[in-house]
N, C-alpha and C. Protein backbone atom coordinates (compact mmCIF):
# COMPACT_ATOMS: atom_id res chain seq x y z
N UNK A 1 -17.97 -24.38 -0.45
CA UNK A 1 -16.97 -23.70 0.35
C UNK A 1 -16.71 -24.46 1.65
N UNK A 2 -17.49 -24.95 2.21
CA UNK A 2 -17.74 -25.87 3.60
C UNK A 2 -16.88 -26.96 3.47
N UNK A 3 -17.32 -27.55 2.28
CA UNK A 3 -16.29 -29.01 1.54
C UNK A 3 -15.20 -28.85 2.09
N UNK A 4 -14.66 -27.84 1.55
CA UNK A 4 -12.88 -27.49 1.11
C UNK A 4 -12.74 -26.84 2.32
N UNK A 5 -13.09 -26.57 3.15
CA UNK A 5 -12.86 -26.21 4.48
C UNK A 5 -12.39 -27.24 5.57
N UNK A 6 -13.77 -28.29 5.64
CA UNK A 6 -13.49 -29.16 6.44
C UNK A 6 -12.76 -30.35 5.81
N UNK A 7 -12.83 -30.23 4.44
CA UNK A 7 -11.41 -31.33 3.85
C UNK A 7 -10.06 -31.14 4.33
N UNK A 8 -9.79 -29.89 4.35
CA UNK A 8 -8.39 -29.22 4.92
C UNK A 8 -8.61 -29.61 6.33
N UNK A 9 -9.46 -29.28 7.09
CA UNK A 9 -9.44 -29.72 8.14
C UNK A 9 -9.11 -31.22 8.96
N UNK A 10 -10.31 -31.51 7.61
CA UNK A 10 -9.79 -33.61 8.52
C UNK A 10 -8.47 -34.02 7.86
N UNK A 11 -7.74 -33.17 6.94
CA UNK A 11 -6.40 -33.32 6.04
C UNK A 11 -5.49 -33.24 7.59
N UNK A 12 -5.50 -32.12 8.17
CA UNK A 12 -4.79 -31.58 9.21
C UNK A 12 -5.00 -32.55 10.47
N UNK A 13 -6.24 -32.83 10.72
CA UNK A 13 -6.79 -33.82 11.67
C UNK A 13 -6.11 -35.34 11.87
N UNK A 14 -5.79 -35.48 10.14
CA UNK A 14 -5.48 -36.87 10.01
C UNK A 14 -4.02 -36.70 10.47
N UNK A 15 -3.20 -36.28 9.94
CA UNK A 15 -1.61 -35.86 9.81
C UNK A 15 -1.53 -35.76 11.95
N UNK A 16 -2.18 -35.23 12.42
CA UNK A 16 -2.55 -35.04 13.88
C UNK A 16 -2.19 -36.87 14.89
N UNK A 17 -3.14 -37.58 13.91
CA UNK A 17 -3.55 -38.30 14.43
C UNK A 17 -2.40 -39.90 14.50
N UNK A 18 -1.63 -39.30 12.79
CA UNK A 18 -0.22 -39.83 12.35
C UNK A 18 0.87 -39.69 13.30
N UNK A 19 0.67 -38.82 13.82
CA UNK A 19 2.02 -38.49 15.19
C UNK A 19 2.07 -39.29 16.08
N UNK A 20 0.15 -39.93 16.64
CA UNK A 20 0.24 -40.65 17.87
C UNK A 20 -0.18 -42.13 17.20
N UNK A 21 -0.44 -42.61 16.19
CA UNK A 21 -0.72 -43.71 15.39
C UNK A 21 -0.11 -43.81 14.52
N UNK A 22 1.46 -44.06 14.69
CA UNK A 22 1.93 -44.35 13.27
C UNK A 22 1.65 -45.91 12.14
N UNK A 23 2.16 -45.66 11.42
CA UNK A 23 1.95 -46.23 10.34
C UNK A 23 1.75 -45.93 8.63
N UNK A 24 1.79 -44.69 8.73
CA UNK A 24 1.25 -44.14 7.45
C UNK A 24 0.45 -44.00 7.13
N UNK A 25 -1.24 -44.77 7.02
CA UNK A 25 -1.93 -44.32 6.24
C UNK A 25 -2.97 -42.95 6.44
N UNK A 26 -2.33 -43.35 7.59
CA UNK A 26 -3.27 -41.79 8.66
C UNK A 26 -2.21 -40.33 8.09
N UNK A 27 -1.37 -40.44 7.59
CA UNK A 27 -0.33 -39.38 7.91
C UNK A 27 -1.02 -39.21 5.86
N UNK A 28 -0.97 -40.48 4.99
CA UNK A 28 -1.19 -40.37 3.74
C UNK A 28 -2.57 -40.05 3.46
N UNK A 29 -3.40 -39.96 4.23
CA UNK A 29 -4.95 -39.77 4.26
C UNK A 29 -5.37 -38.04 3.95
N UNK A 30 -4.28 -37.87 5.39
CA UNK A 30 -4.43 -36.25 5.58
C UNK A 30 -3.59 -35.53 4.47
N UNK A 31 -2.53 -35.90 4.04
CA UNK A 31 -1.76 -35.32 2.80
C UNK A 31 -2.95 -35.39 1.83
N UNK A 32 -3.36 -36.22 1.01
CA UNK A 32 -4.34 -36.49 0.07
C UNK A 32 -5.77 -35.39 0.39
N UNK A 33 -5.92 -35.11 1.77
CA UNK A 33 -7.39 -34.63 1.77
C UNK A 33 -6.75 -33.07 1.76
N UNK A 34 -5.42 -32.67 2.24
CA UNK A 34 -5.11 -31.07 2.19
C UNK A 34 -4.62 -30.91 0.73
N UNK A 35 -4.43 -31.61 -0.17
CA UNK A 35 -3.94 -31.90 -1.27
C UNK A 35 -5.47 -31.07 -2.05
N UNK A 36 -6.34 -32.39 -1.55
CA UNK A 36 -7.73 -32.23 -2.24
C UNK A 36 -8.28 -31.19 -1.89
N UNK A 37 -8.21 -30.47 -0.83
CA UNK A 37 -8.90 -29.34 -0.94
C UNK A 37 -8.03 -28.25 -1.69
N UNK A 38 -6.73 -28.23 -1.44
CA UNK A 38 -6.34 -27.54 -2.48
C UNK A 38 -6.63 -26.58 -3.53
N UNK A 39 -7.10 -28.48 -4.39
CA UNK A 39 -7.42 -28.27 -5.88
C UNK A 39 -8.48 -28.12 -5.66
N UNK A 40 -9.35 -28.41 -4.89
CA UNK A 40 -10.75 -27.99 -4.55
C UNK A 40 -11.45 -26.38 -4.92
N UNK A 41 -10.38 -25.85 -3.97
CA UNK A 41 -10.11 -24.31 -3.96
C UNK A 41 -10.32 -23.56 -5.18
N UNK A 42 -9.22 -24.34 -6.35
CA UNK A 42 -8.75 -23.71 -7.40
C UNK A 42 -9.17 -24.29 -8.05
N UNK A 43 -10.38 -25.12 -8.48
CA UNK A 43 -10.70 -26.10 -9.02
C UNK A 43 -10.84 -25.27 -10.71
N UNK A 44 -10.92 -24.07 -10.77
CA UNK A 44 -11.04 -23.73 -12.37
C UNK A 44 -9.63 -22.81 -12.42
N UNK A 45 -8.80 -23.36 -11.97
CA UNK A 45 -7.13 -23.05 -12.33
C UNK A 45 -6.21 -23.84 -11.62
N UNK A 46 -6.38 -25.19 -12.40
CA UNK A 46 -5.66 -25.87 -12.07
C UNK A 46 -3.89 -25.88 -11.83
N UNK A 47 -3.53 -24.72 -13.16
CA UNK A 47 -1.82 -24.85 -13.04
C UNK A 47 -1.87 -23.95 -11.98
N UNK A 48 -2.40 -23.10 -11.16
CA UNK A 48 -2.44 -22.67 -9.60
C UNK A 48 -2.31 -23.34 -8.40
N UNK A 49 -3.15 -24.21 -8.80
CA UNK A 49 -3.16 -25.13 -7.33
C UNK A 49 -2.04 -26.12 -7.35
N UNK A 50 -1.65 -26.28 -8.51
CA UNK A 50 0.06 -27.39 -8.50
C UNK A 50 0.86 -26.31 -7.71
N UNK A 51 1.15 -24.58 -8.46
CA UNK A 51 1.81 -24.10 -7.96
C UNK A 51 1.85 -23.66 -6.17
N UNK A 52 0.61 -24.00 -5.81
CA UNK A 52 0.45 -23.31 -4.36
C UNK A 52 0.66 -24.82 -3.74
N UNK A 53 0.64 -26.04 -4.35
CA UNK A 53 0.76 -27.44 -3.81
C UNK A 53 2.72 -27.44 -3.56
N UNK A 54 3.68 -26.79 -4.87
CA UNK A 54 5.14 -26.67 -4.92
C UNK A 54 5.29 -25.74 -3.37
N UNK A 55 4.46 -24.84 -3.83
CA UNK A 55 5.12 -23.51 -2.46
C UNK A 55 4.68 -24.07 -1.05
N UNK A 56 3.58 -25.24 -0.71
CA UNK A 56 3.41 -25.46 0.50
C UNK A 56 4.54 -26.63 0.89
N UNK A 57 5.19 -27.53 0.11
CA UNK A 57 6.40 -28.12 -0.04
C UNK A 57 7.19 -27.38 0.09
N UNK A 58 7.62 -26.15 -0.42
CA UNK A 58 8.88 -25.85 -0.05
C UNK A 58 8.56 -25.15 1.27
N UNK A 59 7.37 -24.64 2.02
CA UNK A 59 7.47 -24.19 3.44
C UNK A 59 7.25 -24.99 4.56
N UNK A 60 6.98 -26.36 3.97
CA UNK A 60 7.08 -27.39 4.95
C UNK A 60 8.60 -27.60 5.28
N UNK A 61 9.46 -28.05 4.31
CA UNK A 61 10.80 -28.39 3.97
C UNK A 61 11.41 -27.21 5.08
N UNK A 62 11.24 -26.18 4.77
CA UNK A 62 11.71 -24.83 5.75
C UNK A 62 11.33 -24.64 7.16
N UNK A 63 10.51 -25.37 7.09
CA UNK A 63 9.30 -25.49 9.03
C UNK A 63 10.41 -26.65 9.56
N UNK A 64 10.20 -27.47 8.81
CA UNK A 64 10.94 -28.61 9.12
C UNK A 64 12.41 -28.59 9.48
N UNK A 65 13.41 -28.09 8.61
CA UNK A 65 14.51 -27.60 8.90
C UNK A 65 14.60 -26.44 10.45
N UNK A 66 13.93 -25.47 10.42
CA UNK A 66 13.63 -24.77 11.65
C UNK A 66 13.06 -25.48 12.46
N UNK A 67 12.85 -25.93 12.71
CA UNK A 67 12.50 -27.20 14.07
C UNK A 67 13.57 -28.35 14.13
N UNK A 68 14.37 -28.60 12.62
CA UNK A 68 15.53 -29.63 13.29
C UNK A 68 16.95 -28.80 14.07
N UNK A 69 16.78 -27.36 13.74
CA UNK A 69 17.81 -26.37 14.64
C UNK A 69 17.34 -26.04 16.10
N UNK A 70 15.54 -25.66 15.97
CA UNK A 70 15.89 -24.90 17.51
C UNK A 70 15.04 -25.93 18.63
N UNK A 71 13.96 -27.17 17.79
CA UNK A 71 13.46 -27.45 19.01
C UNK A 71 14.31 -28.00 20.01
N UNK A 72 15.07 -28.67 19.70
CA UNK A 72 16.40 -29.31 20.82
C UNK A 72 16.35 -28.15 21.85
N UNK A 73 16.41 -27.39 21.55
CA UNK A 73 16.97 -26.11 22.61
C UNK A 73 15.94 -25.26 23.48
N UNK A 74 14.73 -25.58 23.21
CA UNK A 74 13.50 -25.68 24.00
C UNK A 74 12.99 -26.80 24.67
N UNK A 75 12.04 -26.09 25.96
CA UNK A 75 11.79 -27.03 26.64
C UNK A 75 11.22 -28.54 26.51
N UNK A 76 10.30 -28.11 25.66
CA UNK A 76 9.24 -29.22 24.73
C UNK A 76 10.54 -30.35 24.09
N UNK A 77 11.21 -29.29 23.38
CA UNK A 77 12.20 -30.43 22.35
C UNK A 77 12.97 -31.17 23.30
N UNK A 78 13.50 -30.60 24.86
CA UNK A 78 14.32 -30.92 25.75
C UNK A 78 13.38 -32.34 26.35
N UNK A 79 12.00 -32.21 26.03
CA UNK A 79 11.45 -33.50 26.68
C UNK A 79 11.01 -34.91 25.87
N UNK A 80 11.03 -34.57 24.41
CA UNK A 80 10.78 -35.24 23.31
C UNK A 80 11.64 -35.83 22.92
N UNK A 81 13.03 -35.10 23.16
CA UNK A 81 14.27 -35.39 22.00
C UNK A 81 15.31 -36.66 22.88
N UNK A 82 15.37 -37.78 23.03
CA UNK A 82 16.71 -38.29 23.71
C UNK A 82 17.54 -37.99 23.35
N UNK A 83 18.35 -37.03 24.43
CA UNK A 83 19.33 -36.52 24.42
C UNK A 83 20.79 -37.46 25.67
N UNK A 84 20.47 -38.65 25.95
CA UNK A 84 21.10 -39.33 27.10
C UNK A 84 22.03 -40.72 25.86
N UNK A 85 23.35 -40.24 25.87
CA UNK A 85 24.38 -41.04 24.85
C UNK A 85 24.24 -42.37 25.78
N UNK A 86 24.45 -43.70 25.14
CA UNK A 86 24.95 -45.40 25.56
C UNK A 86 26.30 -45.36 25.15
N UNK A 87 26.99 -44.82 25.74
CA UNK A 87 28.65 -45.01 25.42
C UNK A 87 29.11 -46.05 25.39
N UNK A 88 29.93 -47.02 24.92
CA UNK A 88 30.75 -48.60 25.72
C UNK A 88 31.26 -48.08 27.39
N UNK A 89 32.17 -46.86 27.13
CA UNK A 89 32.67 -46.45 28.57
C UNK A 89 31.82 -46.44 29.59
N UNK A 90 30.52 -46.46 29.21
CA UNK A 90 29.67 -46.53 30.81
C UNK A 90 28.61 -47.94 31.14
N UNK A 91 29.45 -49.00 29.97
CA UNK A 91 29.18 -49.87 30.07
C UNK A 91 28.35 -50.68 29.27
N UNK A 92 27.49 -49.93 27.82
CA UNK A 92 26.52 -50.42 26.77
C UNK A 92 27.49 -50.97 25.99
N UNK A 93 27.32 -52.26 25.66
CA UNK A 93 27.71 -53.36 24.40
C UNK A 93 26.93 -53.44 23.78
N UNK A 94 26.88 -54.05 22.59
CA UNK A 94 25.59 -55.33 21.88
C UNK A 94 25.88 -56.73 22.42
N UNK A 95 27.26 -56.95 22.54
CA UNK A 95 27.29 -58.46 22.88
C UNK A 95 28.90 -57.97 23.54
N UNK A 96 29.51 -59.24 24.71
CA UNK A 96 30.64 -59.48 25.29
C UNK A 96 31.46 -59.84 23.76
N UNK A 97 32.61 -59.51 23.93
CA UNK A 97 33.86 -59.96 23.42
C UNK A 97 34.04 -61.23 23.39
N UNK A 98 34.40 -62.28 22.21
CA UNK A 98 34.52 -63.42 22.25
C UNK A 98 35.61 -63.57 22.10
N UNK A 99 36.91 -62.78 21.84
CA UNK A 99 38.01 -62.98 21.24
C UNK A 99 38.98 -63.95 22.26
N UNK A 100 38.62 -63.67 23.91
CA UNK A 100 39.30 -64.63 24.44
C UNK A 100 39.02 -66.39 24.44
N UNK A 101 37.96 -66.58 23.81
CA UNK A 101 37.79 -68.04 23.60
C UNK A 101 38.30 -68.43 22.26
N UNK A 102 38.98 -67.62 21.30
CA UNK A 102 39.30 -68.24 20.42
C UNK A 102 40.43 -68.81 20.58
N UNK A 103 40.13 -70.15 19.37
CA UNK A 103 41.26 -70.86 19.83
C UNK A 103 41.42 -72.26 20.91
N UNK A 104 40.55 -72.05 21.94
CA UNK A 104 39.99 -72.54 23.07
C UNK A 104 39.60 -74.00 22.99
N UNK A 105 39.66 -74.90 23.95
CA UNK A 105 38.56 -76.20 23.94
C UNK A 105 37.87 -76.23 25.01
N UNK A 106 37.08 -77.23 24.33
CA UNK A 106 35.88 -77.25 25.11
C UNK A 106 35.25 -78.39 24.95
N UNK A 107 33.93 -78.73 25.72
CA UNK A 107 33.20 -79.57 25.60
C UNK A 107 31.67 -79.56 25.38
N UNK A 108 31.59 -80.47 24.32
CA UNK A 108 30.11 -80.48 23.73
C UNK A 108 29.20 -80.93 25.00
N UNK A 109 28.29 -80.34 25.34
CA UNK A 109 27.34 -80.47 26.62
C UNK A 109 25.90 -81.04 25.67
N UNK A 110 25.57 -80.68 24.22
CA UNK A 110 24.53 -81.26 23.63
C UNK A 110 25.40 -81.79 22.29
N UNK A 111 23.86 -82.61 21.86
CA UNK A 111 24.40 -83.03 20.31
C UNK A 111 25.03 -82.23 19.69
N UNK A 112 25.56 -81.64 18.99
CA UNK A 112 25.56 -80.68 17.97
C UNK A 112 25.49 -80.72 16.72
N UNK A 113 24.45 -80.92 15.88
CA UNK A 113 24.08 -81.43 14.77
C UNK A 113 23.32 -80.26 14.41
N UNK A 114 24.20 -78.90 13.13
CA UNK A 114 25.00 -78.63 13.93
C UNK A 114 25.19 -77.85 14.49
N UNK A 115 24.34 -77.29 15.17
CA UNK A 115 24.57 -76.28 16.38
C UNK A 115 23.72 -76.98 17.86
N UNK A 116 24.48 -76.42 18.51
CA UNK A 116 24.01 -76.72 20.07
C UNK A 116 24.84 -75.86 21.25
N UNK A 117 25.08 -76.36 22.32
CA UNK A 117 26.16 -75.45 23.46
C UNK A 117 27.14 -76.84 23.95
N UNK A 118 28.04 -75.77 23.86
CA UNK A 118 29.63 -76.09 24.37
C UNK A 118 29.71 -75.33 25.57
N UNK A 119 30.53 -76.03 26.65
CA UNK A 119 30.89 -75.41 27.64
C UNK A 119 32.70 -74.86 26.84
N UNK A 120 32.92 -73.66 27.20
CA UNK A 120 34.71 -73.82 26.83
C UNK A 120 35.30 -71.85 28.03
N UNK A 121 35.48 -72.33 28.61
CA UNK A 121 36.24 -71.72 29.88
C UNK A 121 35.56 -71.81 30.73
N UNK A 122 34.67 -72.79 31.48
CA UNK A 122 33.65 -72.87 32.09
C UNK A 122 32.44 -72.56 31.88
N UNK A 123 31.99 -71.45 30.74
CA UNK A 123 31.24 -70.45 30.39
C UNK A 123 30.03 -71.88 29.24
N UNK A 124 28.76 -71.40 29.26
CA UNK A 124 28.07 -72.24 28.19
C UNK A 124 27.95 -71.55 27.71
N UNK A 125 28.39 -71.45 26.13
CA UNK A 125 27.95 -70.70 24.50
C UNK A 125 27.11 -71.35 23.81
N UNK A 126 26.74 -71.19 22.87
CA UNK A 126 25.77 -71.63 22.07
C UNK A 126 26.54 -71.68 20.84
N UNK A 127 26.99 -72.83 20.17
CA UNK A 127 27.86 -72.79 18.94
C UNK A 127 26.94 -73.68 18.02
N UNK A 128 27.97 -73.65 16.68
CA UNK A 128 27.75 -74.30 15.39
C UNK A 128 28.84 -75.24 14.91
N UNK A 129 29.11 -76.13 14.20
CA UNK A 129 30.30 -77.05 14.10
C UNK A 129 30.01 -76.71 12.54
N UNK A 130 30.84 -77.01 11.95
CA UNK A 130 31.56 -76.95 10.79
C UNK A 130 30.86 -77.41 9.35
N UNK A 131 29.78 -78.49 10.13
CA UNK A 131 28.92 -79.18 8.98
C UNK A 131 28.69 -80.04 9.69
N UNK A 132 29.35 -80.89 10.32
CA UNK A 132 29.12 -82.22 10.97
C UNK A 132 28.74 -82.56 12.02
N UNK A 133 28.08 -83.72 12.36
CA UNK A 133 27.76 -83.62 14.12
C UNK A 133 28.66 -83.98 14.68
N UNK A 134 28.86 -83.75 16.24
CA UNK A 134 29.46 -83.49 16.84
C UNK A 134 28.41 -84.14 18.49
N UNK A 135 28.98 -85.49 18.95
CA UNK A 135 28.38 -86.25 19.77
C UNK A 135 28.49 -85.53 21.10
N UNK A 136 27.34 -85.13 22.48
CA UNK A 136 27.75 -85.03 23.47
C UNK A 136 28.86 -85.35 24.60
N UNK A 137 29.25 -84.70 25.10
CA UNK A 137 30.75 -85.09 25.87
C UNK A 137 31.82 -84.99 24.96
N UNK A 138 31.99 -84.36 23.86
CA UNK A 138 33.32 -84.95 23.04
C UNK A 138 33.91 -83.77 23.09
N UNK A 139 35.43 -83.44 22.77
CA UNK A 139 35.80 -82.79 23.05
C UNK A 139 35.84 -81.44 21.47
N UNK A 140 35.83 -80.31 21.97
CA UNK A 140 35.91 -79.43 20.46
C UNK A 140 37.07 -78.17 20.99
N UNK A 141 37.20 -77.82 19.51
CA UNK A 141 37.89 -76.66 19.47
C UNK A 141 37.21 -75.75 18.97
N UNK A 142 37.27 -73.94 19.12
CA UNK A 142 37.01 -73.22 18.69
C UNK A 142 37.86 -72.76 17.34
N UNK A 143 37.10 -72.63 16.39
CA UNK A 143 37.61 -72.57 14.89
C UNK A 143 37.83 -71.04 14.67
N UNK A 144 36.53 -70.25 15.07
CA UNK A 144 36.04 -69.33 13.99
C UNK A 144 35.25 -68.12 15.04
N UNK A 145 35.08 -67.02 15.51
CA UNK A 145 34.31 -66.37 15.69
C UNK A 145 33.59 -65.52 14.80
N UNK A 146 32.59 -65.16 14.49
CA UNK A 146 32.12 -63.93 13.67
C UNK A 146 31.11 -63.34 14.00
N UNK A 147 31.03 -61.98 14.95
CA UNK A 147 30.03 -61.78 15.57
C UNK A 147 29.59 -62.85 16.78
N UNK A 148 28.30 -62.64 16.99
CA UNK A 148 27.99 -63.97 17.71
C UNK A 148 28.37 -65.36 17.50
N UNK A 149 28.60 -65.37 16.15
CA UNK A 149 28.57 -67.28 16.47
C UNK A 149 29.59 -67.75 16.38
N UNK A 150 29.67 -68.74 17.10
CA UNK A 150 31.19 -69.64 17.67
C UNK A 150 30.59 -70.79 16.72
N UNK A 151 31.96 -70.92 15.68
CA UNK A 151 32.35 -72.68 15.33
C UNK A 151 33.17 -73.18 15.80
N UNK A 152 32.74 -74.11 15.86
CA UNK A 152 33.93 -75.29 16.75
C UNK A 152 34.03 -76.54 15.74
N UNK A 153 34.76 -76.90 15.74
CA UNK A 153 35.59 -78.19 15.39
C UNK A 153 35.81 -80.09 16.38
N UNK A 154 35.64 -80.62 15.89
CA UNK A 154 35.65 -81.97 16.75
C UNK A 154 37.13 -81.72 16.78
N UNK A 155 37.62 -82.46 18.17
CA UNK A 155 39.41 -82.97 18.27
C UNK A 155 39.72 -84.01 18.39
């Protein structure tokens, strides 16, 4: 009886310990040991303990759902939950706009064999050329933006 007591227990303990150590196996430890006591429990009626293993799944699923409605709206959830939006309007990007250098020339400041930095509106980028190298000082064009990376072209 002790077993299946403190199995449930270090089951609960572990899952505890999953919140502040993630990774899983702490969170899969404690599933397996509340699992095991379980069947522990019911160990001479087994199609019982599947069924009381289904019904603690579906009241987790239901705990869970009731905590994705009201903790937000408590204090606890009010300190856990980021609730503070990165809009563009207040100034969060991933990266500046490249669209005004397309098109653009510039000058190779390194080798580019083939990537290196181009200066092209005064600004240093970090580009890629086309396949080919591309000698310091020479002059390039911007080909291509996609996302971050600028190709350029020899002229």
């Amino acid at each position: 009886m002790w077993t299946i007591i403190l199995l449930f227990i270090a089951g609960i303990t572990f899952i505890f310990i999953e919140i502040f150590v993630p990774g899983g196996i702490f969170g899969l430890c404690g599933c397996l040991a509340i699992c095991g006591s379980i069947f522990l429990c019911f160990k001479n009626y087994p199609s019982i303990a599947f069924y009381v293993l289904i019904l603690e799944l579906v009241f987790a699923g239901i705990a869970i759902l009731l905590a994705l409605k009201f903790l937000p709206k408590t204090k606890f959830g009010k300190y856990v939950i980021l609730s503070k939006k990165e809009s563009e309007n207040e100034g969060f990007v991933s990266h500046d706009s490249l669209d005004d250098i397309k098109d653009k020339e510039g000058i190779a400041l390194t080798l580019l064999r083939p990537a290196g930095k181009a200066k092209i509106n005064e600004k240093k980028f970090d580009v890629v050329t086309e396949g080919g190298y591309i000698q310091k000082n020479e002059k390039v064009k911007v080909v291509m933006i996609s996302g971050k990376k600028i190709v350029v072209r020899k002229i």
